[in-house]
Protein backbone atom coordinates (compact mmCIF):
# COMPACT_ATOMS: atom_id res chain seq x y z
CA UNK A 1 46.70 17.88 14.37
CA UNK A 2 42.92 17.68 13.80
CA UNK A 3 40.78 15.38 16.23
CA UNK A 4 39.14 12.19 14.21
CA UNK A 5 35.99 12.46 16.08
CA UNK A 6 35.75 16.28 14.89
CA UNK A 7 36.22 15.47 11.11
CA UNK A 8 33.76 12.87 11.48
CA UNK A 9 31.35 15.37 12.57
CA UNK A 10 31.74 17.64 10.23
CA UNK A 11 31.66 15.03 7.38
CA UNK A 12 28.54 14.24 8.99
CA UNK A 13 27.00 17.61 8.66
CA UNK A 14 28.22 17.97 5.45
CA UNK A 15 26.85 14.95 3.59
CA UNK A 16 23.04 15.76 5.56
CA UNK A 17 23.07 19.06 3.70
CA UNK A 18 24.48 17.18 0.67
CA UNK A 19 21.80 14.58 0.03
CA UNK A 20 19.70 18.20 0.18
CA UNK A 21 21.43 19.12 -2.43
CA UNK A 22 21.53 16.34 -4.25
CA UNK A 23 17.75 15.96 -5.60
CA UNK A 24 17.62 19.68 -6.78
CA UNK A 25 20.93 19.19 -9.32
CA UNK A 26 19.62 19.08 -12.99
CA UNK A 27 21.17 15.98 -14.54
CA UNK A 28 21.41 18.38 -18.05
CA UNK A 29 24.29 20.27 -15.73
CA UNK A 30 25.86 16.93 -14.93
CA UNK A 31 25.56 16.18 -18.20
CA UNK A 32 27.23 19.06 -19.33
CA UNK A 33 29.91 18.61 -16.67
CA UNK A 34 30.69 15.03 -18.19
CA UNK A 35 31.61 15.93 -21.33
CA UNK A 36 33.71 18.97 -20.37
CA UNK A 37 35.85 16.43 -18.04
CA UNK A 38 36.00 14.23 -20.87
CA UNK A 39 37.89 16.61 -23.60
CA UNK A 40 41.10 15.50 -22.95
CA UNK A 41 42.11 18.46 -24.52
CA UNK A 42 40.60 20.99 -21.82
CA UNK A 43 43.23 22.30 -19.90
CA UNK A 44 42.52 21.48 -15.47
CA UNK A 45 42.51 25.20 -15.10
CA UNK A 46 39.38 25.65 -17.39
CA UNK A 47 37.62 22.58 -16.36
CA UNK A 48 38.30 23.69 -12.32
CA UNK A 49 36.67 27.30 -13.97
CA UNK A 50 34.06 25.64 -15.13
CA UNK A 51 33.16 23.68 -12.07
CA UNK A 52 33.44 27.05 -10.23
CA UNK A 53 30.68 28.23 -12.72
CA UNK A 54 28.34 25.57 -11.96
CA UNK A 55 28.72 25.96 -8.26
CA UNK A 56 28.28 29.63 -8.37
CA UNK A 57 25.09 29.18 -10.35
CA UNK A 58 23.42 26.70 -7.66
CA UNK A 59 24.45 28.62 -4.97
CA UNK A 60 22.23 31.15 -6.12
CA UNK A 61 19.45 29.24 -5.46
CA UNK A 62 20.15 27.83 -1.87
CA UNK A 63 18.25 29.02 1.11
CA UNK A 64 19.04 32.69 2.34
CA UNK A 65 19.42 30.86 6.18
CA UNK A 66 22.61 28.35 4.88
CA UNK A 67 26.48 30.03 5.09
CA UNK A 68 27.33 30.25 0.78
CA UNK A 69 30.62 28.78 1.50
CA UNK A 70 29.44 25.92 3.28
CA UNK A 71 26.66 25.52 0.37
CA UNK A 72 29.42 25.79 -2.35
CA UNK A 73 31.39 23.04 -0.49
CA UNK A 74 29.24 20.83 -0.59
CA UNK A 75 27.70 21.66 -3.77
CA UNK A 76 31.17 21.18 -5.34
CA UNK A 77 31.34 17.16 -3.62
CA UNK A 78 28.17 16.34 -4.85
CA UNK A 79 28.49 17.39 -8.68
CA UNK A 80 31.79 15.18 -7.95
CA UNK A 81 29.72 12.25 -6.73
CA UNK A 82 26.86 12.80 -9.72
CA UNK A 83 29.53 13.33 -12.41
CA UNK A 84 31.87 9.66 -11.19
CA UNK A 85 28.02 8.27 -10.66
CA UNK A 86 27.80 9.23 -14.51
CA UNK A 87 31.39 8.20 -15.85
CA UNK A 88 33.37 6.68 -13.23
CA UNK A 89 36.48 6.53 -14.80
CA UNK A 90 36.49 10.19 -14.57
CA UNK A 91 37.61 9.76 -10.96
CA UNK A 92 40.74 10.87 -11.04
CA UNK A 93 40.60 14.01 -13.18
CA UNK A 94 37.01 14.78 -10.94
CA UNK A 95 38.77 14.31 -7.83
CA UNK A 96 41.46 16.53 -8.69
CA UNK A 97 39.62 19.60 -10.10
CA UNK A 98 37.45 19.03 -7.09
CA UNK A 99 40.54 19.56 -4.75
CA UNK A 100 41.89 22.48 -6.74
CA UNK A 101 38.65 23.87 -7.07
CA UNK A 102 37.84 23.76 -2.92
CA UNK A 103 41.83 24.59 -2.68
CA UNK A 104 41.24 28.10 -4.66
CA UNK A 105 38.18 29.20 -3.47
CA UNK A 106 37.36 27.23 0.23
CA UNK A 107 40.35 26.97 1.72
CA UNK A 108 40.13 29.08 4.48
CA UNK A 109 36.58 28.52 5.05
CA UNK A 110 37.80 25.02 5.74
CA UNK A 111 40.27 25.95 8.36
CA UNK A 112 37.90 27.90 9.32
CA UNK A 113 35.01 25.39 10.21
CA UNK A 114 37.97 22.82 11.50
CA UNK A 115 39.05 25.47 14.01
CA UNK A 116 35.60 26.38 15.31
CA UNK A 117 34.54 23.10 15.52
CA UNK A 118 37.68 22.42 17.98
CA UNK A 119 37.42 24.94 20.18
């Protein structure tokens, strides 16, 4: 059971660093993003691959001082925000390469972040 007051919190931190973030992502990458969620034909595995991609290629240019799995969380909501922002009835295919993207590759940062925070 996770305290309300400590997700709130962290959701806090989180979108701070994200409106960061959120000036210095190219809208070509967005761009680029859009139209790989829109093939229908893309399987979710390569489109959550190619989201990985994009991350992993931002991170690289975040400050030295930020933790690269908090940077790559947050990266990963915001290209979700800019890419609905874009096309918004990608939601629901966004949202869930989003999840299986932070699923495969954050998970455990996430628990731990939760579990610091609640100590």
């Amino acid at each position: 059971q996770v305290d309300e007051e400590v997700v709130r919190l962290i959701a806090a931190q989180l979108a701070e660093i994200g409106d960061r973030f959120d000036a210095e992502i190219k809208t070509r990458l967005v761009n680029d993003l859009v139209q790989q969620f829109l093939n229908e034909n893309l399987p979710g595995q390569e489109i959550t691959r190619r989201m990985s991609e994009a991350v992993e290629g931002l991170v690289r240019a975040i400050p030295a001082d930020m933790e690269q799995e908090k940077a790559m969380l947050v990266l990963a909501m915001v290209l979700t925000k800019k890419i609905v922002n874009t096309v918004p009835s990608l939601l629901p295919r966004a949202f869930r390469t989003t999840v299986n993207y932070i699923n495969q590759h954050l998970h455990n940062y996430i628990v731990r972040l939760v579990s610091a925070v609640t100590q």
